[in-house]
PDB file of N, CA and C in Angstrom:
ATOM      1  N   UNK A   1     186.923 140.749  96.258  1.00  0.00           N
ATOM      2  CA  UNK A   1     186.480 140.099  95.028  1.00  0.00           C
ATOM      3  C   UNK A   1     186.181 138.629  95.315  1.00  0.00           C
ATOM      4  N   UNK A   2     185.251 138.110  94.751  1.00  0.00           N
ATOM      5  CA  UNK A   2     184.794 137.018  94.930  1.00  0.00           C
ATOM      6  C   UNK A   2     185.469 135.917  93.859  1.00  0.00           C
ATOM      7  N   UNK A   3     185.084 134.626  94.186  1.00  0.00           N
ATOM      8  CA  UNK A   3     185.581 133.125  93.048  1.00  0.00           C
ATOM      9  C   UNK A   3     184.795 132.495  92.543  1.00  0.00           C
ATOM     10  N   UNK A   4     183.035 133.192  92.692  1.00  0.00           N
ATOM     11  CA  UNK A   4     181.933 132.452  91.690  1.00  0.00           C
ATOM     12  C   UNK A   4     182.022 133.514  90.536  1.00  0.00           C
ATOM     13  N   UNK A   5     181.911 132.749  89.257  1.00  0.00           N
ATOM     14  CA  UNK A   5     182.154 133.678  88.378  1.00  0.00           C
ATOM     15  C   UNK A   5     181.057 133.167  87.265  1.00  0.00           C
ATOM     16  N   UNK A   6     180.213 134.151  86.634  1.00  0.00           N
ATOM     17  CA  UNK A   6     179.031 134.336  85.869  1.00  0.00           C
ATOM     18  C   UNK A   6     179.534 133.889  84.817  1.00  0.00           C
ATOM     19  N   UNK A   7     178.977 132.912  83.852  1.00  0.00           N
ATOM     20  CA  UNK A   7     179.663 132.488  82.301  1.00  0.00           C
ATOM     21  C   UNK A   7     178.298 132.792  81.645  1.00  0.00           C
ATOM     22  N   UNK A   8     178.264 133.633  80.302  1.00  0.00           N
ATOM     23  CA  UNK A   8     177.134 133.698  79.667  1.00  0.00           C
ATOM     24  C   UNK A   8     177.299 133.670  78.008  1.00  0.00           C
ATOM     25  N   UNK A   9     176.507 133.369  77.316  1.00  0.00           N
ATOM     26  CA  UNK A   9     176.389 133.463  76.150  1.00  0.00           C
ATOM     27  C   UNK A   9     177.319 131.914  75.389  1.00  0.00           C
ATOM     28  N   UNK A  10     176.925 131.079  76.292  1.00  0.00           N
ATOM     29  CA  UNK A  10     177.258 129.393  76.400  1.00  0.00           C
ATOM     30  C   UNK A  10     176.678 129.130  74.827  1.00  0.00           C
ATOM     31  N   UNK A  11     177.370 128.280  73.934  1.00  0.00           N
ATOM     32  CA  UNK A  11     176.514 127.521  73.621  1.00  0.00           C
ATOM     33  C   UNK A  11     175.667 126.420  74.146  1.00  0.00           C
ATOM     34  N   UNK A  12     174.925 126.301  73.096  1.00  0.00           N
ATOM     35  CA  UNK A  12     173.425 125.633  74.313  1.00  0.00           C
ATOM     36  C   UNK A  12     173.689 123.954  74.165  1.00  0.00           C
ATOM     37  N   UNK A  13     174.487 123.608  73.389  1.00  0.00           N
ATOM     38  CA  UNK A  13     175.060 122.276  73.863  1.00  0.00           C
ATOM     39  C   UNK A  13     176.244 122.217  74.516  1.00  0.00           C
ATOM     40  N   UNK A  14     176.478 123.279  75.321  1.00  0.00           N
ATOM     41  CA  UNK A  14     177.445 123.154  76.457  1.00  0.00           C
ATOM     42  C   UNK A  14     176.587 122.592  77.882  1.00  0.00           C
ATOM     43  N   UNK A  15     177.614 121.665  78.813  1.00  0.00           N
ATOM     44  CA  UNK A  15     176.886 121.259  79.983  1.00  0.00           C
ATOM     45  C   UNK A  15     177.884 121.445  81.148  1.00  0.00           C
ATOM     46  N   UNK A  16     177.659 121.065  82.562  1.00  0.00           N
ATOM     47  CA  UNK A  16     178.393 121.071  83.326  1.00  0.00           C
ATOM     48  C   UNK A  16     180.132 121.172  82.708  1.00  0.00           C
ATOM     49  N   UNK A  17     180.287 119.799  82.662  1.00  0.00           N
ATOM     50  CA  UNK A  17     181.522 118.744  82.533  1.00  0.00           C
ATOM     51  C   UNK A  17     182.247 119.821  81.558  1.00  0.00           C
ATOM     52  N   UNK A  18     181.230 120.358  80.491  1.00  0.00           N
ATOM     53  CA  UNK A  18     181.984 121.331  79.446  1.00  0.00           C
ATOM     54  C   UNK A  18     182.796 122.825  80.009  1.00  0.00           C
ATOM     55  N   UNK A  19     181.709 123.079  81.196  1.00  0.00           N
ATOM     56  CA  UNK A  19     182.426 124.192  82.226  1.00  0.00           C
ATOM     57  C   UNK A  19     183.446 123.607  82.940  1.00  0.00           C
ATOM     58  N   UNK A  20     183.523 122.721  83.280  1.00  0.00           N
ATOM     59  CA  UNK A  20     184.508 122.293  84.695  1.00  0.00           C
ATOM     60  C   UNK A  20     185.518 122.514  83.335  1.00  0.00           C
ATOM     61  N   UNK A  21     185.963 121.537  82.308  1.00  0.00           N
ATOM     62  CA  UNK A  21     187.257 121.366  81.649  1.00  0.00           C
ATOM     63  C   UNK A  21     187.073 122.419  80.971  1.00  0.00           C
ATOM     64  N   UNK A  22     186.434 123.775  80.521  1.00  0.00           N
ATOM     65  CA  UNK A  22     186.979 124.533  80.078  1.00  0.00           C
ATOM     66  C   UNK A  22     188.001 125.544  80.931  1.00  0.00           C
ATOM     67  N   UNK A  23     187.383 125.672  82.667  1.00  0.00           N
ATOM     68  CA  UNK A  23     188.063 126.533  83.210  1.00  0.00           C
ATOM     69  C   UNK A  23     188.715 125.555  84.295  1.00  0.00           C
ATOM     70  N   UNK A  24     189.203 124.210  84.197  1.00  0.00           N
ATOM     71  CA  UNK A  24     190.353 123.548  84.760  1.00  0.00           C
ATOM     72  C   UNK A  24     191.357 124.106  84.794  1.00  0.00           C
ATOM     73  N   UNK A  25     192.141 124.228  83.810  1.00  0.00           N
ATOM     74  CA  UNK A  25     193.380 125.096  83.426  1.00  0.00           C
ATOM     75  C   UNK A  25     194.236 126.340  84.608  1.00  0.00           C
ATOM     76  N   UNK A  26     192.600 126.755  84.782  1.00  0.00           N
ATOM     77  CA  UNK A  26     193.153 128.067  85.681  1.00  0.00           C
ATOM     78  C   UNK A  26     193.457 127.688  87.351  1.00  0.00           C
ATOM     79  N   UNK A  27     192.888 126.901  87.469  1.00  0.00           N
ATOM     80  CA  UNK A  27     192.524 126.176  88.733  1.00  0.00           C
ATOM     81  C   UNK A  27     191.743 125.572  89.581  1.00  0.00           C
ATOM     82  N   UNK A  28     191.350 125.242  90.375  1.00  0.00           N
ATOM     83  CA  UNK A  28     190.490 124.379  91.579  1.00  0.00           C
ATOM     84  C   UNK A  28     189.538 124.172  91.179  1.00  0.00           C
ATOM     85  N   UNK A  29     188.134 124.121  90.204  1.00  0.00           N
ATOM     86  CA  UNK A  29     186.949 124.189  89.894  1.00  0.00           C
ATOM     87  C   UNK A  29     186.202 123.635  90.867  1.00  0.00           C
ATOM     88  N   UNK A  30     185.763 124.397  91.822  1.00  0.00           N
ATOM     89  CA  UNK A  30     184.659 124.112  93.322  1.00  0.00           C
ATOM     90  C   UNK A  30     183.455 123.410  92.707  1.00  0.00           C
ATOM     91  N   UNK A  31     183.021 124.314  91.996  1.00  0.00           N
ATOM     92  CA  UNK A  31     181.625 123.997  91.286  1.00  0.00           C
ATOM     93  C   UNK A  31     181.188 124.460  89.893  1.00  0.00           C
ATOM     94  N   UNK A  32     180.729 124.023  88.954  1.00  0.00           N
ATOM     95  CA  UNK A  32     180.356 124.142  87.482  1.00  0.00           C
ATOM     96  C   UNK A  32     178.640 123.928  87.842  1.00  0.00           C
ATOM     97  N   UNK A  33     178.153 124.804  87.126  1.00  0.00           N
ATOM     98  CA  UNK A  33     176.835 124.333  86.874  1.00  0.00           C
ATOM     99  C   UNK A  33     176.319 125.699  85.601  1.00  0.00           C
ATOM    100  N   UNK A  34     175.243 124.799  84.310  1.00  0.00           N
ATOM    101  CA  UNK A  34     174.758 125.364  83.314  1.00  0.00           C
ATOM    102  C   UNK A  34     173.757 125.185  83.776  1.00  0.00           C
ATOM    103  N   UNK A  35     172.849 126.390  83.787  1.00  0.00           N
ATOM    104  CA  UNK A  35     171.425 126.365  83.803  1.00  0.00           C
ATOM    105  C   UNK A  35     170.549 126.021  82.954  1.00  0.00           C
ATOM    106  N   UNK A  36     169.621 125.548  83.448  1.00  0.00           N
ATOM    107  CA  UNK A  36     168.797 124.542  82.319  1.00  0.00           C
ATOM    108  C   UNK A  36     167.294 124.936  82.327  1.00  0.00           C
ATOM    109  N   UNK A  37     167.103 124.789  81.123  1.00  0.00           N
ATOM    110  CA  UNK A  37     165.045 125.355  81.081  1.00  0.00           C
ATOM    111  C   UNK A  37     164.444 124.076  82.009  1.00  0.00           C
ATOM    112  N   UNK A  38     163.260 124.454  83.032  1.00  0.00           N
ATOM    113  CA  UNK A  38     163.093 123.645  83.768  1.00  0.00           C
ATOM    114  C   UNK A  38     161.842 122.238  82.572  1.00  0.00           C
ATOM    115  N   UNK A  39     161.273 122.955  82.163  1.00  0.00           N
ATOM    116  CA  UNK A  39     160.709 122.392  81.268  1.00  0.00           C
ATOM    117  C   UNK A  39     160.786 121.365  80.202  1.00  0.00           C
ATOM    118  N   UNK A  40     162.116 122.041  79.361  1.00  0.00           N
ATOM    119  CA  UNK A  40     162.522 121.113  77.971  1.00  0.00           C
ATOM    120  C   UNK A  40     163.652 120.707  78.339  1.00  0.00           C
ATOM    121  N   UNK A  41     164.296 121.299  79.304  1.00  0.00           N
ATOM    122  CA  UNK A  41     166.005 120.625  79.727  1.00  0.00           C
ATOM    123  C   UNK A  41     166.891 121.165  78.881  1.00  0.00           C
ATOM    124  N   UNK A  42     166.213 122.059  78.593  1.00  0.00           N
ATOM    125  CA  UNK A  42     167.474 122.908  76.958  1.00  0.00           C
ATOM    126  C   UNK A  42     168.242 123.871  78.020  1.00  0.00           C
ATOM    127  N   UNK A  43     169.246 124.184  77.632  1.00  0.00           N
ATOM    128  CA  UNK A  43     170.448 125.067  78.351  1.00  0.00           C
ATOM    129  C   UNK A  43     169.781 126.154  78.142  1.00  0.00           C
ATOM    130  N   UNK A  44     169.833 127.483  79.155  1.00  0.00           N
ATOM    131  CA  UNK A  44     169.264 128.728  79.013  1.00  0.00           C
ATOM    132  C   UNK A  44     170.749 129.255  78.475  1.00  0.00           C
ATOM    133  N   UNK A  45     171.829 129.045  78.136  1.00  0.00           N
ATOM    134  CA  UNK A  45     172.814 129.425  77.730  1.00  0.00           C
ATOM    135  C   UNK A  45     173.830 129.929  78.239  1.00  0.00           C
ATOM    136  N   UNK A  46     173.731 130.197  79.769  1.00  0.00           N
ATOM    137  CA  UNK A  46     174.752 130.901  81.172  1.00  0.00           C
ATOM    138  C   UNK A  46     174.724 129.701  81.992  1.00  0.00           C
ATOM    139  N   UNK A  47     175.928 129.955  82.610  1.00  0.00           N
ATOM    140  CA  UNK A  47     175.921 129.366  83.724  1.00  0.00           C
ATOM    141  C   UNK A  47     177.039 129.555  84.923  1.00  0.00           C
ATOM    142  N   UNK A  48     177.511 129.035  86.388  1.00  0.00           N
ATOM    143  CA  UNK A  48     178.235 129.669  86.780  1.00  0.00           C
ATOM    144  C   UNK A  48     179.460 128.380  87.251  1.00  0.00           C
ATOM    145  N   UNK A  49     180.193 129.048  87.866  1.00  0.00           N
ATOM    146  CA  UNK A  49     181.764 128.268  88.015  1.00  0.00           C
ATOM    147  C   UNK A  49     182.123 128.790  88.994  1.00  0.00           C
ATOM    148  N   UNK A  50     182.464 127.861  90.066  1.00  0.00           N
ATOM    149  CA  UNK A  50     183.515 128.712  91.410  1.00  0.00           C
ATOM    150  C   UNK A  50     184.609 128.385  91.714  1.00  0.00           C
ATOM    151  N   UNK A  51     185.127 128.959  91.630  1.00  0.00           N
ATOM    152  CA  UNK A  51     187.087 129.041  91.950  1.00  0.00           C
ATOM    153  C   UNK A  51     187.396 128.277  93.261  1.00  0.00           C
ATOM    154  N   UNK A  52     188.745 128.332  93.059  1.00  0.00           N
ATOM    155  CA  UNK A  52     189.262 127.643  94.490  1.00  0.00           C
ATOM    156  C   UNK A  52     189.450 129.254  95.091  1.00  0.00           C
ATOM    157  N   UNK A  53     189.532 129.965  94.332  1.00  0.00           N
ATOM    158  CA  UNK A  53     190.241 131.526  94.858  1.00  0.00           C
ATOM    159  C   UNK A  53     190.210 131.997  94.094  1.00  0.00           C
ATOM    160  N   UNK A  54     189.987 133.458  95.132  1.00  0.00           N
ATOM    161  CA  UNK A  54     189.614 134.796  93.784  1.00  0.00           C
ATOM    162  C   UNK A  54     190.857 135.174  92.859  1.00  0.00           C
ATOM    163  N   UNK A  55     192.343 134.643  93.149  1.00  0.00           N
ATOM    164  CA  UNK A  55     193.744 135.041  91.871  1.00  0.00           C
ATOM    165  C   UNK A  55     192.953 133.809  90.729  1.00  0.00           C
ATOM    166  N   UNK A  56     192.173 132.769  91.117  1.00  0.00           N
ATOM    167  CA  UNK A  56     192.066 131.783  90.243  1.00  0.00           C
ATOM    168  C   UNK A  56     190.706 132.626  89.586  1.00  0.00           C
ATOM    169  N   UNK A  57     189.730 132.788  89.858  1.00  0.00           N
ATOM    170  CA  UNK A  57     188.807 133.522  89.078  1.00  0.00           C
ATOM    171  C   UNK A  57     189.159 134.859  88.236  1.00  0.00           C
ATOM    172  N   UNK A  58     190.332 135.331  88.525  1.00  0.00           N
ATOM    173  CA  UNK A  58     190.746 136.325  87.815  1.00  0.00           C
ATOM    174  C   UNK A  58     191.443 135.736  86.684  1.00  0.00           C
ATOM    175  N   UNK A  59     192.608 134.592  87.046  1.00  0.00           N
ATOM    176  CA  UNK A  59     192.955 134.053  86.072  1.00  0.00           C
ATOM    177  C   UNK A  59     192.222 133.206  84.789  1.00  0.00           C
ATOM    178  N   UNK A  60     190.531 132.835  85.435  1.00  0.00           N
ATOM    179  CA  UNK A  60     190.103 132.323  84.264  1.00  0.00           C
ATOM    180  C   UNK A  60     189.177 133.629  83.444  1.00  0.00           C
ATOM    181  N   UNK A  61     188.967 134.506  84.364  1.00  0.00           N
ATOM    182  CA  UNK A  61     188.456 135.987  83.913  1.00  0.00           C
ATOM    183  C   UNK A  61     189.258 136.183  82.466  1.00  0.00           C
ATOM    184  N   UNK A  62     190.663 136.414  82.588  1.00  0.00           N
ATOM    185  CA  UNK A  62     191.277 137.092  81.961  1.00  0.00           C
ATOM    186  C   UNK A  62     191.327 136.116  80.816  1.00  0.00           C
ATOM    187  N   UNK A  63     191.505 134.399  81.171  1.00  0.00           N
ATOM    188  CA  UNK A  63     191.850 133.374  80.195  1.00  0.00           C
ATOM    189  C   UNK A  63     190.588 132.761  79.412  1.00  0.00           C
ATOM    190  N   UNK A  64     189.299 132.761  79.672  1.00  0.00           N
ATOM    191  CA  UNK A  64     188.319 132.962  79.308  1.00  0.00           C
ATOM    192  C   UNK A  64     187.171 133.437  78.495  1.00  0.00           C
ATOM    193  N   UNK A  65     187.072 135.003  79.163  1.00  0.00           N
ATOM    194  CA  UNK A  65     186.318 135.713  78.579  1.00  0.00           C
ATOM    195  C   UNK A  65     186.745 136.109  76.929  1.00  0.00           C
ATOM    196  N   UNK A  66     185.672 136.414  76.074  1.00  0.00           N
ATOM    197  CA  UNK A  66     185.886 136.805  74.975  1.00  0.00           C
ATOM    198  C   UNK A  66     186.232 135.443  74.134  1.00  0.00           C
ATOM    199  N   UNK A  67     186.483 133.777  74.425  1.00  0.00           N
ATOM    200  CA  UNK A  67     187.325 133.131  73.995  1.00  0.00           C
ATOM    201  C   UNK A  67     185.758 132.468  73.140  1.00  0.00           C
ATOM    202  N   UNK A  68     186.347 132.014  71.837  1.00  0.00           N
ATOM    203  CA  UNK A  68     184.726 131.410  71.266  1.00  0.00           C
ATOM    204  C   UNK A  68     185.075 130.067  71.255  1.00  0.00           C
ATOM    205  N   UNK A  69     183.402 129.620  71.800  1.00  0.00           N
ATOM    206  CA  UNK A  69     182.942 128.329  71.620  1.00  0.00           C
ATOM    207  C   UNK A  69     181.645 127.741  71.183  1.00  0.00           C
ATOM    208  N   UNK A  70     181.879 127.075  69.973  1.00  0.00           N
ATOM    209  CA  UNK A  70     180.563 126.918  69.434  1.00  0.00           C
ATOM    210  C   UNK A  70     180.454 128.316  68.499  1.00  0.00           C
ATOM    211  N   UNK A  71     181.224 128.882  67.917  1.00  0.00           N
ATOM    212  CA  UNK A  71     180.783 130.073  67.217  1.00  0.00           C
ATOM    213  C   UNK A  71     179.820 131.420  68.021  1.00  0.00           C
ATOM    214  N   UNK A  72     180.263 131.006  69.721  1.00  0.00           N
ATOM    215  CA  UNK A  72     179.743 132.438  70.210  1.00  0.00           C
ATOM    216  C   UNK A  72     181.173 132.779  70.828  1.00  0.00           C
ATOM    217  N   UNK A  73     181.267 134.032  71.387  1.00  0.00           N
ATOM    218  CA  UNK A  73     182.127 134.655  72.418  1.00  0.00           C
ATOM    219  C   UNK A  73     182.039 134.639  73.749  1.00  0.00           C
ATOM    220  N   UNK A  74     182.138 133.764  74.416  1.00  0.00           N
ATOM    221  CA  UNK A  74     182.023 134.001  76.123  1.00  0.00           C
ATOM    222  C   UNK A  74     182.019 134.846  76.793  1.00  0.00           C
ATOM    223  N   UNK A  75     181.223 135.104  77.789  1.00  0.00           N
ATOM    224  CA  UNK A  75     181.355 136.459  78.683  1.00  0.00           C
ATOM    225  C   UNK A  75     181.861 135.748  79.837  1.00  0.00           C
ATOM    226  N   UNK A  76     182.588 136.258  80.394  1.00  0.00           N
ATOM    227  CA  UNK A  76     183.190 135.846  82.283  1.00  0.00           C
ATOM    228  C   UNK A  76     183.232 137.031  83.264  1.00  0.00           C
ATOM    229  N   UNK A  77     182.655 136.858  84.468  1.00  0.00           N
ATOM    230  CA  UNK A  77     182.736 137.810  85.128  1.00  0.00           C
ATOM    231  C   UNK A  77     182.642 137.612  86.251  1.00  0.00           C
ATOM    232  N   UNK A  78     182.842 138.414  87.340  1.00  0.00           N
ATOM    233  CA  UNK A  78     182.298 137.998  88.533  1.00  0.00           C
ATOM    234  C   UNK A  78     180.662 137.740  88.803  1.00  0.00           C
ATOM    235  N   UNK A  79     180.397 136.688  89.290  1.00  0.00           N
ATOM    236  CA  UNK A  79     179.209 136.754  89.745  1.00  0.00           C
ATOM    237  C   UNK A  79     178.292 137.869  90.693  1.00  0.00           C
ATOM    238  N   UNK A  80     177.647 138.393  90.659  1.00  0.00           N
ATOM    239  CA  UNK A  80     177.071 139.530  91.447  1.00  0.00           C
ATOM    240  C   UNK A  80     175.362 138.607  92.242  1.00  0.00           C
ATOM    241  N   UNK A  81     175.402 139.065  93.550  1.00  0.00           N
ATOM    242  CA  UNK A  81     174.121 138.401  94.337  1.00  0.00           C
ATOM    243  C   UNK A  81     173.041 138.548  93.514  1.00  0.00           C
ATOM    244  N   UNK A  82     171.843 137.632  93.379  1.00  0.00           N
ATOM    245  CA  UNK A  82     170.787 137.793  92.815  1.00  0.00           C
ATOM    246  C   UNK A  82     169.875 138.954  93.156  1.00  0.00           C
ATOM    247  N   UNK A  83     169.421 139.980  92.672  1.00  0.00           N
ATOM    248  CA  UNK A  83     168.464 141.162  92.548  1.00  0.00           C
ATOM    249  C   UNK A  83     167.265 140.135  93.601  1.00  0.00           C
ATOM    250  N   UNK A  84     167.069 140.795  94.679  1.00  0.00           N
ATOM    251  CA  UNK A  84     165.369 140.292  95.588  1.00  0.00           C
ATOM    252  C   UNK A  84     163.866 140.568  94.512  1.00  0.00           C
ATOM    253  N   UNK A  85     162.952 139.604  94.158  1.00  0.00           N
ATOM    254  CA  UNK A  85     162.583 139.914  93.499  1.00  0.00           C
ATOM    255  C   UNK A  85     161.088 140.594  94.149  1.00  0.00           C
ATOM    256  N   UNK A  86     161.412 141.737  93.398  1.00  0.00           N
ATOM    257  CA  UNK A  86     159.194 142.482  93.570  1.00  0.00           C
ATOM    258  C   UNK A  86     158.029 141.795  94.152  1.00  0.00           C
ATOM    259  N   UNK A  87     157.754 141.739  95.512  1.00  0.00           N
ATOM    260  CA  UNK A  87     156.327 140.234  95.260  1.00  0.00           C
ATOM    261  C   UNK A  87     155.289 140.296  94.526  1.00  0.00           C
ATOM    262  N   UNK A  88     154.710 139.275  93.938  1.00  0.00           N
ATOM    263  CA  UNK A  88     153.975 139.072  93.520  1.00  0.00           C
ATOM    264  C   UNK A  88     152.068 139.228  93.438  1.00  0.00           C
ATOM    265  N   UNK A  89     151.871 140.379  93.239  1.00  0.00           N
ATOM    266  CA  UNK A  89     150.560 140.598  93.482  1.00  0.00           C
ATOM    267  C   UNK A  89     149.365 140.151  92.311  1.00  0.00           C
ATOM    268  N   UNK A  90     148.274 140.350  92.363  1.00  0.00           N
ATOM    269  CA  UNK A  90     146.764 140.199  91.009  1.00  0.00           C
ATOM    270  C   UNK A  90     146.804 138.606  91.172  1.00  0.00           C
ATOM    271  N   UNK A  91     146.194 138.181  90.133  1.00  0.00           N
ATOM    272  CA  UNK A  91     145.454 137.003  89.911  1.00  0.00           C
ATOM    273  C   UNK A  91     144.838 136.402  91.399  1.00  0.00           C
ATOM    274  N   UNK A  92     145.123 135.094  90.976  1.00  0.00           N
ATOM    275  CA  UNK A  92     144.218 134.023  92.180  1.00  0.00           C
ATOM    276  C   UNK A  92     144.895 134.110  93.779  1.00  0.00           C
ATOM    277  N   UNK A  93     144.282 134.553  94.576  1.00  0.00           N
ATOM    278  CA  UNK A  93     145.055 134.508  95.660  1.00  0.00           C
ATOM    279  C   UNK A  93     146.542 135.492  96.208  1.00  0.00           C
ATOM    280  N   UNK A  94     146.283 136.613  95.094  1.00  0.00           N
ATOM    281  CA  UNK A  94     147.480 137.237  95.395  1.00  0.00           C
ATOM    282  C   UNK A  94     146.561 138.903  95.649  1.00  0.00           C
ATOM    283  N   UNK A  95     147.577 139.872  95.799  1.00  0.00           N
ATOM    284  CA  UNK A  95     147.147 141.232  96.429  1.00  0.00           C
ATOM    285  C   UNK A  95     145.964 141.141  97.795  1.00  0.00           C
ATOM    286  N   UNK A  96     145.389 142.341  97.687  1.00  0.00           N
ATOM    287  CA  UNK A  96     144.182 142.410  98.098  1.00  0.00           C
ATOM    288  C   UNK A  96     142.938 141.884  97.803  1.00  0.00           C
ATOM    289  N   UNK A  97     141.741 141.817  98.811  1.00  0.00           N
ATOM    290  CA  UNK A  97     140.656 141.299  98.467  1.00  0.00           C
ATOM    291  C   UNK A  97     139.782 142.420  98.752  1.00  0.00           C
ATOM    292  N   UNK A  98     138.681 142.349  97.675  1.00  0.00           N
ATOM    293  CA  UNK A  98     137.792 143.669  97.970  1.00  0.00           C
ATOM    294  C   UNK A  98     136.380 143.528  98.168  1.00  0.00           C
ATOM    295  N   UNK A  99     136.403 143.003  99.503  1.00  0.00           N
ATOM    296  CA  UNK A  99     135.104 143.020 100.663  1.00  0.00           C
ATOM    297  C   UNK A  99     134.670 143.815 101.090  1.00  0.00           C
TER     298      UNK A  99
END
């Protein structure tokens, strides 16, 4: 089991600093980061958190999840590797060319 752990369903005026001190408590906070629209800078509403250790990601698993902030319910979980994505074929410069 891993100690990066997936936070979703953030309120969207939650930021870093709001992740680090929510899951201080449990232990070590490696890293906090809320993802952000690259565009408007608005929170996409998830974001992730890494443990000092996986008893500490369990402990904020368990102390965490389900807990409301901002009038939503938090999700916590382990983080899972990003899906490789499909490449990209059609428009300008992409697929085949038909010579």
């Amino acid at each position: 089991m891993g100690n990066k752990l997936y936070v979703g369903n953030l309120p969207y005026s939650f930021r870093d600093g709001d992740l680090e001190q929510t899951f201080g408590p449990f232990g070590a906070v490696q890293s906090a980061k809320v993802m952000m629209e690259r565009d408007t800078g608005r929170s996409k509403g998830f974001g992730f958190v890494e443990m000092g250790s996986a008893a500490e990601a369990q402990a904020a698993i368990s102390g965490v999840h389900g807990q409301q902030f901002g009038g939503r319910d938090l999700v916590v979980n382990i983080a899972r590797p990003m899906e490789p994505r499909p490449p990209r074929t059609g428009g300008y410069g992409g697929g085949r060319g038909a010579y």
